[in-house]
N, C-alpha and C. Protein backbone atom coordinates (compact mmCIF):
# COMPACT_ATOMS: atom_id res chain seq x y z
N UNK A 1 -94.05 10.02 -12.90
CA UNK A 1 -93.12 10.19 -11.81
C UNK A 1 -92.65 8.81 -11.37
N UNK A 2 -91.53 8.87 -10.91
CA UNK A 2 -91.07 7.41 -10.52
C UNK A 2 -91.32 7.27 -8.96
N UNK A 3 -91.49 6.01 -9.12
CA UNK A 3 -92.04 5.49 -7.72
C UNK A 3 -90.66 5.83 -6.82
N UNK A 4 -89.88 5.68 -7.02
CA UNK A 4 -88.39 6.59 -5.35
C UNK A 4 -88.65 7.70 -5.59
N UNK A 5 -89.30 8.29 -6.52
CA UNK A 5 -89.44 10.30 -6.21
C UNK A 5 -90.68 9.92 -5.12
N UNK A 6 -91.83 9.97 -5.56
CA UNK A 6 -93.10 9.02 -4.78
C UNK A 6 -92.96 9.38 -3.20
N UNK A 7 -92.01 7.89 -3.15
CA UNK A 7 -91.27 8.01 -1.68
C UNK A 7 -90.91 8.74 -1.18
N UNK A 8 -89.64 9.51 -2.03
CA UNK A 8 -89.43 10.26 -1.28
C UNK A 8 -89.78 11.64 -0.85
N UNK A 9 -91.38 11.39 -1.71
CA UNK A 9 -92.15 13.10 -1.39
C UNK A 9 -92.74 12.75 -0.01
N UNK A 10 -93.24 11.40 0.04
CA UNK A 10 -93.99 10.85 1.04
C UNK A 10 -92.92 11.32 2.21
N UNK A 11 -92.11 10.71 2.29
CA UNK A 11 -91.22 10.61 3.65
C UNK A 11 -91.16 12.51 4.24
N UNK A 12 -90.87 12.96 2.81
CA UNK A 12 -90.97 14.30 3.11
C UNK A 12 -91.99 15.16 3.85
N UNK A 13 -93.07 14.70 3.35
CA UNK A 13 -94.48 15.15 4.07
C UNK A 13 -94.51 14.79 5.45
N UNK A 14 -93.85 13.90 5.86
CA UNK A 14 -93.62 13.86 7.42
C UNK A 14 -92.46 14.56 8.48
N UNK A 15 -92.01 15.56 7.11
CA UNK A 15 -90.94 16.45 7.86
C UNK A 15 -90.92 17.27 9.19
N UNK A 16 -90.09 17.54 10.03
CA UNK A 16 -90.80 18.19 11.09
C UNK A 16 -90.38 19.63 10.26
N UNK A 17 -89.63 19.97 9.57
CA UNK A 17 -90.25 21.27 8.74
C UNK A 17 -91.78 21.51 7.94
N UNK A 18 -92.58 22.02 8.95
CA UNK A 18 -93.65 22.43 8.18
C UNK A 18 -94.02 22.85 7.04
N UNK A 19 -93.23 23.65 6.55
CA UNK A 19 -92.96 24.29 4.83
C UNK A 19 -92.88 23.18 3.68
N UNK A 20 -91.41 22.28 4.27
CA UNK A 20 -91.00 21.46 3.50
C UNK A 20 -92.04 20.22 3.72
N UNK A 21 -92.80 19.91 4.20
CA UNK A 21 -93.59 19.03 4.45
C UNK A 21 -95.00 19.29 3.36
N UNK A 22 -94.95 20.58 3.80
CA UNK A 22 -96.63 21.39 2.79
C UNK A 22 -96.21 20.97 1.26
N UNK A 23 -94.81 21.21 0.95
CA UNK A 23 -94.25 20.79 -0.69
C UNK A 23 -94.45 20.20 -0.67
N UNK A 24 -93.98 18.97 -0.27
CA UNK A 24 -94.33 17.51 -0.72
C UNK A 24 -95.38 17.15 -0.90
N UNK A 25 -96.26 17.52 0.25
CA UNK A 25 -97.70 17.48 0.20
C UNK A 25 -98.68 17.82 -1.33
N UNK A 26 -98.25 18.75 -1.25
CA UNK A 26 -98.92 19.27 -2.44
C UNK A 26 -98.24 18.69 -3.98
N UNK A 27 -97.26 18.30 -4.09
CA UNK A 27 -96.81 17.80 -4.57
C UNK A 27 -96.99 16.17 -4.87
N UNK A 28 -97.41 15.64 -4.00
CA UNK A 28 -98.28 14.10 -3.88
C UNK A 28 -99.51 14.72 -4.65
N UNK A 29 -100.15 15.56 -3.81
CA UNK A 29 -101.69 15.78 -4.60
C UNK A 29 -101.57 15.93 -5.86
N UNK A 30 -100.69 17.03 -6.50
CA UNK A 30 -100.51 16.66 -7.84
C UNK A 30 -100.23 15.58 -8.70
N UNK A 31 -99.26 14.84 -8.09
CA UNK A 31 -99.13 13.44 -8.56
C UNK A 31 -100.30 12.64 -8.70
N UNK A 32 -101.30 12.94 -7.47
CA UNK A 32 -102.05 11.52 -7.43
C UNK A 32 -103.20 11.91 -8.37
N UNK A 33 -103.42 13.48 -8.73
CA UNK A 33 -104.59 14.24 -9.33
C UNK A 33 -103.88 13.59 -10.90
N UNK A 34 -102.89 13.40 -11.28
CA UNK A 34 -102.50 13.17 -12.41
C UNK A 34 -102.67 11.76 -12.85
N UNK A 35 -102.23 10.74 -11.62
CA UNK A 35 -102.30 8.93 -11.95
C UNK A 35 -103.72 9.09 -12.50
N UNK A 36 -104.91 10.13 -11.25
CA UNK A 36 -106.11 9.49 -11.57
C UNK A 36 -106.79 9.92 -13.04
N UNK A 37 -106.24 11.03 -13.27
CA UNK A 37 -106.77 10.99 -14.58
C UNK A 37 -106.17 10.12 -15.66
N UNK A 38 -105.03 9.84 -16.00
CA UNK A 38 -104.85 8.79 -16.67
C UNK A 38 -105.21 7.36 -16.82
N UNK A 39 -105.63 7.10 -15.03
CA UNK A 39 -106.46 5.79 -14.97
C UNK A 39 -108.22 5.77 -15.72
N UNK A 40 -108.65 6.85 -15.20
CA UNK A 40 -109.53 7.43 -15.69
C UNK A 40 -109.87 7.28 -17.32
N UNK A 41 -109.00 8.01 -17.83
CA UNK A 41 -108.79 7.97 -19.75
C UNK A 41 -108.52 6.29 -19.97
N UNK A 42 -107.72 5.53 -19.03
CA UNK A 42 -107.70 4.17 -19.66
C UNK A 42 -108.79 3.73 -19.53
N UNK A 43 -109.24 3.49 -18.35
CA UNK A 43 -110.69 3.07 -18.13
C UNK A 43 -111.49 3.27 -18.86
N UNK A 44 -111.64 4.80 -19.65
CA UNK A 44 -113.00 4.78 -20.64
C UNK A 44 -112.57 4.42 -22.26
N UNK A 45 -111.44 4.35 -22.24
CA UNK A 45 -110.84 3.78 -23.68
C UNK A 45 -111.24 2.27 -23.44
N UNK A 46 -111.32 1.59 -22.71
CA UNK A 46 -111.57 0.19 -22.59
C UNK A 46 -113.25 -0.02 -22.33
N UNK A 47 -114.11 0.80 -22.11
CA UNK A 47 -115.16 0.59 -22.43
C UNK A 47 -116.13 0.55 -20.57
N UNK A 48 -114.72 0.93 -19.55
CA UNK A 48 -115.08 0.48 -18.45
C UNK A 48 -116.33 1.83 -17.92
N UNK A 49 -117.54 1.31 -17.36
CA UNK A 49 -118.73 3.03 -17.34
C UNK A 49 -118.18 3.57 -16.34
N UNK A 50 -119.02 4.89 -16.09
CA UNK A 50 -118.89 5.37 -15.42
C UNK A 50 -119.23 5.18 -13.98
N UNK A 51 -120.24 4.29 -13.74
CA UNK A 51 -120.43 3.80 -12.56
C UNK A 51 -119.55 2.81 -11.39
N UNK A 52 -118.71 2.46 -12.56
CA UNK A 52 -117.61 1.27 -11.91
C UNK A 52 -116.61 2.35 -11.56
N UNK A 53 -116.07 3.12 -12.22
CA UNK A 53 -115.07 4.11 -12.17
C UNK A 53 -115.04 5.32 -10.77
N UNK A 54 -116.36 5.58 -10.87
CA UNK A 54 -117.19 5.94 -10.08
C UNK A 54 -117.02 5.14 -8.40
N UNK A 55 -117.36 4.29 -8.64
CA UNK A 55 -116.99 2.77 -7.54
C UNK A 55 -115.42 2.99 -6.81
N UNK A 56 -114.53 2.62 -8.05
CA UNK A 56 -113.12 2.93 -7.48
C UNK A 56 -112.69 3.62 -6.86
N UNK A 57 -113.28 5.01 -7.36
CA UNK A 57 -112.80 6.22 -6.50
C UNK A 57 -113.19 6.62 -5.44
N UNK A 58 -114.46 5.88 -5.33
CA UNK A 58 -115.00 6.28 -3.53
C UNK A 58 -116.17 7.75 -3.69
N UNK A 59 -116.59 8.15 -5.05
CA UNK A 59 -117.42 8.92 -5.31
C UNK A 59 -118.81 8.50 -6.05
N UNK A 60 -119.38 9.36 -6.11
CA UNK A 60 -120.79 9.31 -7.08
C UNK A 60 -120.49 9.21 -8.65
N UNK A 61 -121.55 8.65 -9.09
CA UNK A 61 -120.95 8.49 -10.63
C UNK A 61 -121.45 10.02 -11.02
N UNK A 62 -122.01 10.58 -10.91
CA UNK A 62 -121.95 12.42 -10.78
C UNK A 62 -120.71 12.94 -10.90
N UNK A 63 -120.11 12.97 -9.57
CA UNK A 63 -118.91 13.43 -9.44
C UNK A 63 -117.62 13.27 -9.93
N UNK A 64 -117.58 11.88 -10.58
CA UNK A 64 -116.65 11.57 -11.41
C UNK A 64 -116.88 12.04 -12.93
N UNK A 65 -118.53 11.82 -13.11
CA UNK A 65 -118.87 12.08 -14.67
C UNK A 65 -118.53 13.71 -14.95
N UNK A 66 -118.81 14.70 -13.74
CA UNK A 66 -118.07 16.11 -13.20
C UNK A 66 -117.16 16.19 -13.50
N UNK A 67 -116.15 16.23 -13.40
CA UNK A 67 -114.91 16.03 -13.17
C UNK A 67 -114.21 15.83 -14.65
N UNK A 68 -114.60 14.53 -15.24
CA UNK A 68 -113.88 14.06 -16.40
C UNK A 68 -114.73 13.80 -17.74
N UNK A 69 -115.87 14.09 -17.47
CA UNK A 69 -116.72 13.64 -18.59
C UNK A 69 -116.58 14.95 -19.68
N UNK A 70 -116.12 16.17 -19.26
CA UNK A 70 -115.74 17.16 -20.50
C UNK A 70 -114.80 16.78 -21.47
N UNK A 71 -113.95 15.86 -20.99
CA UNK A 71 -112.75 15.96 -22.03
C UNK A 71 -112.88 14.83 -23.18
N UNK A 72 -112.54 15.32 -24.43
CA UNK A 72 -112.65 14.69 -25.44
C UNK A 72 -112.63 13.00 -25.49
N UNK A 73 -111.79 12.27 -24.83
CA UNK A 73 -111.50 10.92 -24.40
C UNK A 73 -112.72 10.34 -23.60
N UNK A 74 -113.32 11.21 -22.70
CA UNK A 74 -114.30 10.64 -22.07
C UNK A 74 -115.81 10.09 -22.50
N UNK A 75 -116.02 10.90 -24.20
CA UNK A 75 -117.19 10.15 -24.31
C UNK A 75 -117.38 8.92 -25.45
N UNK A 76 -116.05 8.10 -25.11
CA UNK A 76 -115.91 6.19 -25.87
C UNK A 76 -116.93 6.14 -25.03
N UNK A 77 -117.07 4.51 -25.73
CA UNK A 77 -117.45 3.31 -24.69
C UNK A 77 -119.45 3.55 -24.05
């Protein structure tokens, strides 16, 4: 997604339309559910563990290893 869509979901989420605000909203979450897995897949292609990754995100290395450790990419490194 390009960073002016980004924006302008953001700006949206502060709509005083409630509806149109919930879109955007949810629409960020999808976005950001998507950056992180791709940061994620780079990170373990480069050898970076799970504990650092873990670190970034503000979770347990559990919860991240949860999360992403099923998918084929996740068990490099």
């Amino acid at each position: 997604m390009e960073v002016d869509k980004l924006a302008t979901l953001v700006g949206q989420a502060g709509d005083d339309d409630p509806l149109k605000a919930l879109y955007a909203a949810a629409e960020i979450r999808h976005e950001a559910e998507r950056i992180e897995a791709v940061q994620v897949r780079r990170a373990r292609g480069r050898g970076v563990p799970w504990a650092l990754i873990a670190e970034a995100l503000g979770v347990s290395k559990q919860a991240v290893h949860k999360k992403y450790g099923g998918h084929p990419w996740s068990k490099r490194g």
